[in-house]
Protein backbone atom coordinates (compact mmCIF):
# COMPACT_ATOMS: atom_id res chain seq x y z
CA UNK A 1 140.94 124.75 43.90
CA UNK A 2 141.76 128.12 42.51
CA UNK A 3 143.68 131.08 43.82
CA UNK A 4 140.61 133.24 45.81
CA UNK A 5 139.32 129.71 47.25
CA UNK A 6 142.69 129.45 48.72
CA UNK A 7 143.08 132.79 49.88
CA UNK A 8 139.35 133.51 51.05
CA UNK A 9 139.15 134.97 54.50
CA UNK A 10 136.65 133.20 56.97
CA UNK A 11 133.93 135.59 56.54
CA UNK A 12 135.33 138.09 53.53
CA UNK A 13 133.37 141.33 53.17
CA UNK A 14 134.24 141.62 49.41
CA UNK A 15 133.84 138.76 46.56
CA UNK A 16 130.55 137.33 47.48
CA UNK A 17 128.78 137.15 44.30
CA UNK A 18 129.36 135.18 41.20
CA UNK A 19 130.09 138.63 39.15
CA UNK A 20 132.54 140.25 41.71
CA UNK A 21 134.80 136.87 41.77
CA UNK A 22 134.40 137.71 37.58
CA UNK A 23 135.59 140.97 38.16
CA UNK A 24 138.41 140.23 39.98
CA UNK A 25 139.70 137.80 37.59
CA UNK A 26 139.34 140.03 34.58
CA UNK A 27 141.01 142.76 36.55
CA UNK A 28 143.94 140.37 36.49
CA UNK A 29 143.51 139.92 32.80
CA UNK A 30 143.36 143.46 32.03
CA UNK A 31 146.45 143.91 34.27
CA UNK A 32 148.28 141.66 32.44
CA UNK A 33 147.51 142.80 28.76
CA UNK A 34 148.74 146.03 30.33
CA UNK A 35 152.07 144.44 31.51
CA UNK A 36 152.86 142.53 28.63
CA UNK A 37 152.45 145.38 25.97
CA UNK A 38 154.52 148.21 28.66
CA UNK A 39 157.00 145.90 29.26
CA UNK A 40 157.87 144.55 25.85
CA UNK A 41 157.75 147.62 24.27
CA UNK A 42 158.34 150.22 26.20
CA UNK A 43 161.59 148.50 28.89
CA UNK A 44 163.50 146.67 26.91
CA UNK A 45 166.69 148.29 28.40
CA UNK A 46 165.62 149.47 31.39
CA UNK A 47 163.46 148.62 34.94
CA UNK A 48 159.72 149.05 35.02
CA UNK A 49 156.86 149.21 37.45
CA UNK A 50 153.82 150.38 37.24
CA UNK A 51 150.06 150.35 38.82
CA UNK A 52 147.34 148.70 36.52
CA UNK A 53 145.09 149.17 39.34
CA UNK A 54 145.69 153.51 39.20
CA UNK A 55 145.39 153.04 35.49
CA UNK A 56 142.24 151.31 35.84
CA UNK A 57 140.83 153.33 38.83
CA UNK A 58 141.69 156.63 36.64
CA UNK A 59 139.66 154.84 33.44
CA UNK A 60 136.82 154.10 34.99
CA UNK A 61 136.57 157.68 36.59
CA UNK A 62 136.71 158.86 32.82
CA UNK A 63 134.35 155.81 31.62
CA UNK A 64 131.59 157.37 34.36
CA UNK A 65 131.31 160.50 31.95
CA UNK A 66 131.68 158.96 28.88
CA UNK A 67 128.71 158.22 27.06
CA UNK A 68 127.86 156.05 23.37
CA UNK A 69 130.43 154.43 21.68
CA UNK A 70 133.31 155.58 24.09
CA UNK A 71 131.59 154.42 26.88
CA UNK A 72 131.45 150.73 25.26
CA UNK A 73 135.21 151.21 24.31
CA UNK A 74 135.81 151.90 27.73
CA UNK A 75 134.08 148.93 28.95
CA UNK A 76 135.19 146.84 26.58
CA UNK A 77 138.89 147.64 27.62
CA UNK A 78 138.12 147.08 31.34
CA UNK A 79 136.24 143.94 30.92
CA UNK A 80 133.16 145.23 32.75
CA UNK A 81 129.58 144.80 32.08
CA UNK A 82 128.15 148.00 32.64
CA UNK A 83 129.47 151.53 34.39
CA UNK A 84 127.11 150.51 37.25
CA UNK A 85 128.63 147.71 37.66
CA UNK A 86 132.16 148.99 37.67
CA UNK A 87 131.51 152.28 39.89
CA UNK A 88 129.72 149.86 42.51
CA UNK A 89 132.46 147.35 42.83
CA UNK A 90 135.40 150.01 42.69
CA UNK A 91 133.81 152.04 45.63
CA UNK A 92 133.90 148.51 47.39
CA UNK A 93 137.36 147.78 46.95
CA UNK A 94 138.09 150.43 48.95
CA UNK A 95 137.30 148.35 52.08
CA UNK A 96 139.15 145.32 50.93
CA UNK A 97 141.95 146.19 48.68
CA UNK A 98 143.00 149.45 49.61
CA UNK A 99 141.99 149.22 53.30
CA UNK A 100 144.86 150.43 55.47
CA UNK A 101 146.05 147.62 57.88
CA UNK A 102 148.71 149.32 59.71
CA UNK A 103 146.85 149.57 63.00
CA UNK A 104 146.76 146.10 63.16
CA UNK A 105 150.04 144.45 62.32
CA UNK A 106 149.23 144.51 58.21
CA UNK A 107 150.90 147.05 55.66
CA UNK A 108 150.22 150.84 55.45
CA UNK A 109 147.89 151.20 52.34
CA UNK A 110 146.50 154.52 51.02
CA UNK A 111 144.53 155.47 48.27
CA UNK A 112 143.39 159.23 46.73
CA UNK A 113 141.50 160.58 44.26
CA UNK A 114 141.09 163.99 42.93
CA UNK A 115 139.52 166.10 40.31
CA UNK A 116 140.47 169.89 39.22
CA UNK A 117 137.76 171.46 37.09
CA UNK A 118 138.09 174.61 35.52
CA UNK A 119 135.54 177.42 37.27
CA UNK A 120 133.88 177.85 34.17
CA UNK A 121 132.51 175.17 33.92
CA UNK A 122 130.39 172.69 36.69
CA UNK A 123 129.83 168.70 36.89
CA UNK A 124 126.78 167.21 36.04
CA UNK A 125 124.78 166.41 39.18
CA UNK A 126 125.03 162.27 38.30
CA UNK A 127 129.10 162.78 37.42
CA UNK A 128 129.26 164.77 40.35
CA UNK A 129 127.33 161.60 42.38
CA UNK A 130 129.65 159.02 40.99
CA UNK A 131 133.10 161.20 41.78
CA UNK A 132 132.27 161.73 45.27
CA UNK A 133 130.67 158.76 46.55
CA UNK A 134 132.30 155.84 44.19
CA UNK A 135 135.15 157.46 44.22
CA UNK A 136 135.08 159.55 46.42
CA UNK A 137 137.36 162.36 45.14
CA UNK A 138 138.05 165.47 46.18
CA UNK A 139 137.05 168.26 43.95
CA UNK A 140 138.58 171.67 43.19
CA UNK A 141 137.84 174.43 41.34
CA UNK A 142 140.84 176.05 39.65
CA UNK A 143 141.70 179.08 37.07
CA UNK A 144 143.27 176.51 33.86
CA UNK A 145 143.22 179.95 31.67
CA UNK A 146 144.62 182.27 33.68
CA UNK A 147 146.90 180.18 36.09
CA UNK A 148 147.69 176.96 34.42
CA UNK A 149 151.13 176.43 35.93
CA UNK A 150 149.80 176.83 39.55
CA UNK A 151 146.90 174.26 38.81
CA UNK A 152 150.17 171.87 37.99
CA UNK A 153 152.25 172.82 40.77
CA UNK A 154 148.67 171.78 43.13
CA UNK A 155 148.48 168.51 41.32
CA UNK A 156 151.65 167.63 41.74
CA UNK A 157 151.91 168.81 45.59
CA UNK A 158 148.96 166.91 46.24
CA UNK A 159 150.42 163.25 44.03
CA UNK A 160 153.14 164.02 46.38
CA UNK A 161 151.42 164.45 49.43
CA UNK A 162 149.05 160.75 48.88
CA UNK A 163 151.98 158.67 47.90
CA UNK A 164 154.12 160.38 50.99
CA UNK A 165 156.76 161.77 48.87
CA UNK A 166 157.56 158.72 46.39
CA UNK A 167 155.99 160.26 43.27
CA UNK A 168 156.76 164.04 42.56
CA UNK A 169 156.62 166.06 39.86
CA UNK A 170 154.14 163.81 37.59
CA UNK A 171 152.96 166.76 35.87
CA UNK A 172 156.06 168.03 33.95
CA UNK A 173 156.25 172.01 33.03
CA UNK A 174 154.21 172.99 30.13
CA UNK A 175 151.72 169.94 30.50
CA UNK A 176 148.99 171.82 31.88
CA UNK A 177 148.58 174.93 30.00
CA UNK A 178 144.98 177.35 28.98
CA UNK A 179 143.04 175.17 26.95
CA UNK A 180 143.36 172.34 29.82
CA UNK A 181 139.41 172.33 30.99
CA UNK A 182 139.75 169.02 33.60
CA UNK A 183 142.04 166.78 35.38
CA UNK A 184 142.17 163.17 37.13
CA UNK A 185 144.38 162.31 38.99
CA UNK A 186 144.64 158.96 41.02
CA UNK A 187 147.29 158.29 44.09
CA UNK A 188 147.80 154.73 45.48
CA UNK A 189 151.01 154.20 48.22
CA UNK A 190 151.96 150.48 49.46
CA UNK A 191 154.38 149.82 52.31
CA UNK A 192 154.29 146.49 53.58
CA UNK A 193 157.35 144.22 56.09
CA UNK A 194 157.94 141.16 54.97
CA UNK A 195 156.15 138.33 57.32
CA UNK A 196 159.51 136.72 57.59
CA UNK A 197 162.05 139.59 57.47
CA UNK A 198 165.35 139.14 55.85
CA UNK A 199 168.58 139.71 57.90
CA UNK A 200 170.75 142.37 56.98
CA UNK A 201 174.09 140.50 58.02
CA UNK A 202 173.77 137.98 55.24
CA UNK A 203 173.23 140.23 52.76
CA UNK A 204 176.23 139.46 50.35
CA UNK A 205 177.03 140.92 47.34
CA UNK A 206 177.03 138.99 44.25
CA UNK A 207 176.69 139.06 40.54
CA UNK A 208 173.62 139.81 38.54
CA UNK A 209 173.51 138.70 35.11
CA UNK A 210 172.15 141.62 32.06
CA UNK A 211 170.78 140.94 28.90
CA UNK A 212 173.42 142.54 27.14
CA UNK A 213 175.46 139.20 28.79
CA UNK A 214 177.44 141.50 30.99
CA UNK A 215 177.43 141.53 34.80
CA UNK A 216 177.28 143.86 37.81
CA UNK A 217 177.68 143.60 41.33
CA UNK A 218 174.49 144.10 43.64
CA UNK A 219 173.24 143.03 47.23
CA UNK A 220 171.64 140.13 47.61
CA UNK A 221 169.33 138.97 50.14
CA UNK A 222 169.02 135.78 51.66
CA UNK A 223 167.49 133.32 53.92
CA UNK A 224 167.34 129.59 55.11
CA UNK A 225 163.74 129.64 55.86
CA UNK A 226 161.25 127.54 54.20
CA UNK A 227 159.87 129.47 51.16
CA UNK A 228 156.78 129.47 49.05
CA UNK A 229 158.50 128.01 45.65
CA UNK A 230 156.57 126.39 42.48
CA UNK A 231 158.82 124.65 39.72
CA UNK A 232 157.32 124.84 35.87
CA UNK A 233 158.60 124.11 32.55
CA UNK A 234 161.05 127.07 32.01
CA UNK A 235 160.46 128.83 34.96
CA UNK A 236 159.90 129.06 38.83
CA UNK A 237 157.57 131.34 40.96
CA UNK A 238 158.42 132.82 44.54
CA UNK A 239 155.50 134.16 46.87
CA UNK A 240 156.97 136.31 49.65
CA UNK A 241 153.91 137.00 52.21
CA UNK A 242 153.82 140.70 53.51
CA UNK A 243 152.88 141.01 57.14
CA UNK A 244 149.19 141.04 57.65
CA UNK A 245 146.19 142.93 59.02
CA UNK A 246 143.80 141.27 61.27
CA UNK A 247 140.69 142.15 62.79
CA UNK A 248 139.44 142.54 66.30
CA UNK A 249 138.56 139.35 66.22
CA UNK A 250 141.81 137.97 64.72
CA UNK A 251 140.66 137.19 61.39
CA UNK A 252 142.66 137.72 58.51
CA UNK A 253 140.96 141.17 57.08
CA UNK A 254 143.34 140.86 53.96
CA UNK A 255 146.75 140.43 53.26
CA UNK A 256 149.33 140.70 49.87
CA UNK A 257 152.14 139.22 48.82
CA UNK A 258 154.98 140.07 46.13
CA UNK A 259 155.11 137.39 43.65
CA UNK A 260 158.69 136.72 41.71
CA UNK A 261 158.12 134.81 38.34
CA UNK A 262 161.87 133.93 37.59
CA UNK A 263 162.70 132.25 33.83
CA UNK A 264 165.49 129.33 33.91
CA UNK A 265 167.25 130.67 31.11
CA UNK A 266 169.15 134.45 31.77
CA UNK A 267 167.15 135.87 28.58
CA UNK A 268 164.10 133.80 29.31
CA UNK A 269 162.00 137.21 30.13
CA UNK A 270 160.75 138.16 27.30
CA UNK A 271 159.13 134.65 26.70
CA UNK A 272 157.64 134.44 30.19
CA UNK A 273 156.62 138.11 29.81
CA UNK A 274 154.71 137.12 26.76
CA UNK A 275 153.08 133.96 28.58
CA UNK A 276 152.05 135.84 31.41
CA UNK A 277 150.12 138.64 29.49
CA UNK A 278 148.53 136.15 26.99
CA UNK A 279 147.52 132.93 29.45
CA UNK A 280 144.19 133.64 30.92
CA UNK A 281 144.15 133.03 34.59
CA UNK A 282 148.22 133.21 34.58
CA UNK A 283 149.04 134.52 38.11
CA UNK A 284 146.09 132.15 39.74
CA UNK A 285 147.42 128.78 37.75
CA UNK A 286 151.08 129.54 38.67
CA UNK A 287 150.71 130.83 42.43
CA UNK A 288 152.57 128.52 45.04
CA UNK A 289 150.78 127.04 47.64
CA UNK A 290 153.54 125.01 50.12
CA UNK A 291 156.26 125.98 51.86
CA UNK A 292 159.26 124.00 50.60
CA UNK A 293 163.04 123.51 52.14
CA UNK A 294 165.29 126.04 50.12
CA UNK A 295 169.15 125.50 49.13
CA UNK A 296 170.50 128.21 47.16
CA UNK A 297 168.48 131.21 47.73
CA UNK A 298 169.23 135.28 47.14
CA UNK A 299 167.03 137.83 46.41
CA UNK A 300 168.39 141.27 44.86
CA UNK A 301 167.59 144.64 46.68
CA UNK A 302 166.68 147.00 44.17
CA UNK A 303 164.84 150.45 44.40
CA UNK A 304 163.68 152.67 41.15
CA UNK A 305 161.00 154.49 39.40
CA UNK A 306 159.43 154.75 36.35
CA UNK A 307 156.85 157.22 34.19
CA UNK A 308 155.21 156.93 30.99
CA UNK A 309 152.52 158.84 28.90
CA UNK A 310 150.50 156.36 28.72
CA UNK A 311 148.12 157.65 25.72
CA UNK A 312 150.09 156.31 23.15
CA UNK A 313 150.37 152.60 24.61
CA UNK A 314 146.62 152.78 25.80
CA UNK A 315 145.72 153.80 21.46
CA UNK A 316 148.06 151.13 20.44
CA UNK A 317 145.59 148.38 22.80
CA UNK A 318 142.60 149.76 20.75
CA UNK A 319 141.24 152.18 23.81
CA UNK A 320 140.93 155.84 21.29
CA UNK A 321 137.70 157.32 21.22
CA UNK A 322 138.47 158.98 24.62
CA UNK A 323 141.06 160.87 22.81
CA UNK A 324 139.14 161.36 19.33
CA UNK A 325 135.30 161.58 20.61
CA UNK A 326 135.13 163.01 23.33
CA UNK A 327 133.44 162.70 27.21
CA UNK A 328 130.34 164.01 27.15
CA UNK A 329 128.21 163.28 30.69
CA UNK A 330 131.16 165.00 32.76
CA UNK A 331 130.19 168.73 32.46
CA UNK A 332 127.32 170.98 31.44
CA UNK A 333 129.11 172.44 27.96
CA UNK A 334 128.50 172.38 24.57
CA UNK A 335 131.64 170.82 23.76
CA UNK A 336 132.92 167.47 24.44
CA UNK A 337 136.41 167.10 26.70
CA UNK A 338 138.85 165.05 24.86
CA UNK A 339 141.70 163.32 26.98
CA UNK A 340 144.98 165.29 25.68
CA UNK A 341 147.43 163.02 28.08
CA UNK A 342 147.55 160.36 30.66
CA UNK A 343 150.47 160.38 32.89
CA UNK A 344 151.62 157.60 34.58
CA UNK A 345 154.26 157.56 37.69
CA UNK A 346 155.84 154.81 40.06
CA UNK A 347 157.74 153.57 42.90
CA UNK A 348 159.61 151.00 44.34
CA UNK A 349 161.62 149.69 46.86
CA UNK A 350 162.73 146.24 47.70
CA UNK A 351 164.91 145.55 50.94
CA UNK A 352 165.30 143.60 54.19
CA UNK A 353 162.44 144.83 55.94
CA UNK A 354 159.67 144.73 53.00
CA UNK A 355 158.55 147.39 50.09
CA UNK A 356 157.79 150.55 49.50
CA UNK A 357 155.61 151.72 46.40
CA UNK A 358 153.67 154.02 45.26
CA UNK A 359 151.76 155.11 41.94
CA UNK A 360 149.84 158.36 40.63
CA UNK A 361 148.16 158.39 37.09
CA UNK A 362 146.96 161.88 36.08
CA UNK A 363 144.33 162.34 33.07
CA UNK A 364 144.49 165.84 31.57
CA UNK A 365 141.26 166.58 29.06
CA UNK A 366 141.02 169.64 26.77
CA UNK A 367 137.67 171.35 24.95
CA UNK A 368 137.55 169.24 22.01
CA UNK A 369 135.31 170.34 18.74
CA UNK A 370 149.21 123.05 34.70
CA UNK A 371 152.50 122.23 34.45
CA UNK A 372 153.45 121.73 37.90
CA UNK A 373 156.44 119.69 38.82
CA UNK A 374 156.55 118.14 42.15
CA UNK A 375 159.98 118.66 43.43
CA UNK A 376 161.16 116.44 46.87
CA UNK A 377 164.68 117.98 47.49
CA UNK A 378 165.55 121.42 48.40
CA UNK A 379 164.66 124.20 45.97
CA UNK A 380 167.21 126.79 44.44
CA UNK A 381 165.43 130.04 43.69
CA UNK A 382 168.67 132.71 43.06
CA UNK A 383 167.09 135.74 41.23
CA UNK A 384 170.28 136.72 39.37
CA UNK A 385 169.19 137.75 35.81
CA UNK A 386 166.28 139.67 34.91
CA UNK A 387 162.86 138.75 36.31
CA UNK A 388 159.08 139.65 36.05
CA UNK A 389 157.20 140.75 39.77
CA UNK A 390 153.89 141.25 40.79
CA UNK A 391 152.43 142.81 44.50
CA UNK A 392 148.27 141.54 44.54
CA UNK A 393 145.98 141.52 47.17
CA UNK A 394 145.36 137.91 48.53
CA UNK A 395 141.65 138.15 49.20
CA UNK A 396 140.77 139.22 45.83
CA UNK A 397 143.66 138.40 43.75
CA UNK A 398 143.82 142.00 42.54
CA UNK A 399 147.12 143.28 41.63
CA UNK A 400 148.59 146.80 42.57
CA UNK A 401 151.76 146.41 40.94
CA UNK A 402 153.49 144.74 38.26
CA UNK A 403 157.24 145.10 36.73
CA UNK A 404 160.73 143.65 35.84
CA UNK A 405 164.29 143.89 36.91
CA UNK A 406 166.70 144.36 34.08
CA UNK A 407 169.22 145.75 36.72
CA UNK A 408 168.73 146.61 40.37
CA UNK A 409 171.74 149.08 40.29
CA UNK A 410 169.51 151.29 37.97
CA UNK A 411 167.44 153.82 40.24
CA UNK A 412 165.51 155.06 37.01
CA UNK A 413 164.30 154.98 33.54
């Protein structure tokens, strides 16, 4: 049985089809490609999180006025058959995967996107379709030429407003300047209690092994509750269950969990990094299933953030002709819009009561010319050296956020 028959709800509103449970999983793929080349290149010495999903979301906006060869590029990169395809299931997921469940017992959720387009030029009426009801983004029309550094100060006021004041500033000074013509910008925030709360009184400090083979001294979490463990050949896998949302009828309208994929050895990450990104189907094949008894058990509290230009690490995965040829079905000019940057920002924190996290990606564009191990005794799961984790959705398996701890003392990159 894999991981959505597992997870299904009674009567899901999403994943019905053959081709939506397809999308879903490649989603997963794509998310992990994504992981594995950030996180081995780009935080070796330092934490990292980040939101495939706002990547992805931000990519397809730019895919629906692409056209030609960058619009198979595009495709290619997101693993989807056809824009259609893509814009219908994305403006679905926003029932399932970013539908708030705070009202009734399940995590706050909230998801934005917006579009700033310079008032010289206008959308093309089947762009302008797709952005407001796929999407559905909220357009403005700004002065780039004449008032650049306002149009960044709104962007960032407004990434600061949809993520509730985890991501600010995404938009450094100088990044938005005359010859910007358009900008994307995507906003996802995340803040979920743990289904079984940890208590504050046992949290214990203790110390955390770095890969340098030095130590510090950090807060650990910790609980005698059953826990959902799996044991594999050179690693183990946690599943800690957020609270979740339920319907009038109390059905399960989704729920997510934060997955912890710890390696045996201290400088196992890498290795299990490298596993995870390459394995198809990783995250379904290793999720745990059954509560087990626990012995040793400590979690680390950690809380940072993290922001990349992405352009350079999306070019190095093959995805360039959005930044060489152009976008051609967004606006009515005689010039294609190149993507000049893609800015990537996010959150996290990790405590007693659950997480908080949050994510913005911002696309600026310029005028261009099984090995399971059944285990019978308790389980020791002590995350004290550097470890890979993952927050998905459990009804579709999609995955918001992915990252490692190389030290939860750090608050930054």
């Amino acid at each position: 049985m894999d991981f959505y028959s597992m997870h299904m709800p009674q009567n899901p509103s999403f994943l019905v089809e053959p081709t939506q449970k397809q999308f879903c999983k490649n989603q997963v793929d794509v998310s992990l490609t994504l992981a594995k080349h950030l996180l081995l290149n780009y935080g070796k010495t330092f934490n990292l999180v980040f939101s495939p999903i706002s990547i992805q979301v931000v990519l397809s906006l730019l895919a629906a006025g692409s056209s030609g060869e960058t619009l198979t590029q595009l495709l290619a990169f997101l693993k989807a058959e056809s824009i259609d395809e893509l814009n219908s299931i994305y403006a679905r997921l926003v029932d399932v995967v970013f539908a708030d469940g705070s009202s009734s017992g399940g995590p706050i959720v909230s998801v934005a996107n917006g579009v700033w387009l310079d008032q010289s030029l206008s959308f093309k009426p089947s762009y302008r379709h797709v952005v407001q009801t796929s999407y559905k983004a909220a357009s403005h029309r700004v002065d780039f030429k004449n008032k650049a550094e306002e149009v960044r100060n709104l962007v960032n006021s407004w990434v600061d407003e949809k993520t509730r004041g985890c991501i600010k500033d995404i938009l450094s000074p100088g990044s938005v300047d005359s010859s910007t013509q358009f900008v994307l910008a995507n906003a996802l925030y995340f803040k979920g209690k743990w289904r079984d709360p940890f208590d504050a009184y046992y949290t214990k400090h203790f110390d955390f092994h770095l890969l340098d083979s030095s130590s510090v001294q950090v807060p650990f979490m910790t609980s005698s509750d059953e826990q959902y463990i799996s044991v594999f050949n050179g690693f183990k896998v946690l599943k800690l269950p957020y609270q979740h949302a339920w319907s009038q009828y109390w059905e399960e309208k989704h729920s997510f969990s934060m997955y912890i994929f710890l390696p045996d050895a201290k400088e196992g990450l890498a290795e299990l990094v490298e596993k995870a990104g390459s394995e198809c189907g990783f995250l379904d094949r290793y999720a745990p299933n059954k509560a087990v008894q626990v012995g040793d058990f400590r979690i680390p509290k950690f809380k940072f953030e993290y922001i990349i230009e992405a352009s350079e690490a999306l070019k190095s995965l093959k995805l360039v002709l959005p930044f060489s040829a152009g976008l051609t079905n967004m606006v009515d000019a005689s010039w294609p819009l190149l993507v000049s940057k893609i800015v990537h920002k996010s959150f996290i924190e990790v405590d007693e009561k659950g997480t908080e996290a949050a994510a913005a990606t911002v696309a600026c564009m310029a005028v261009g010319c099984s090995m399971y191990r059944p285990i019978e005794v308790k389980i020791d799961f002590v995350a004290d050296h550097p470890f890979l984790f993952v927050i998905r959705e459990n009804t579709t398996g999609m995955v918001q956020f992915i990252g490692h701890v190389l030290n939860p003392l750090s608050s930054s990159s």
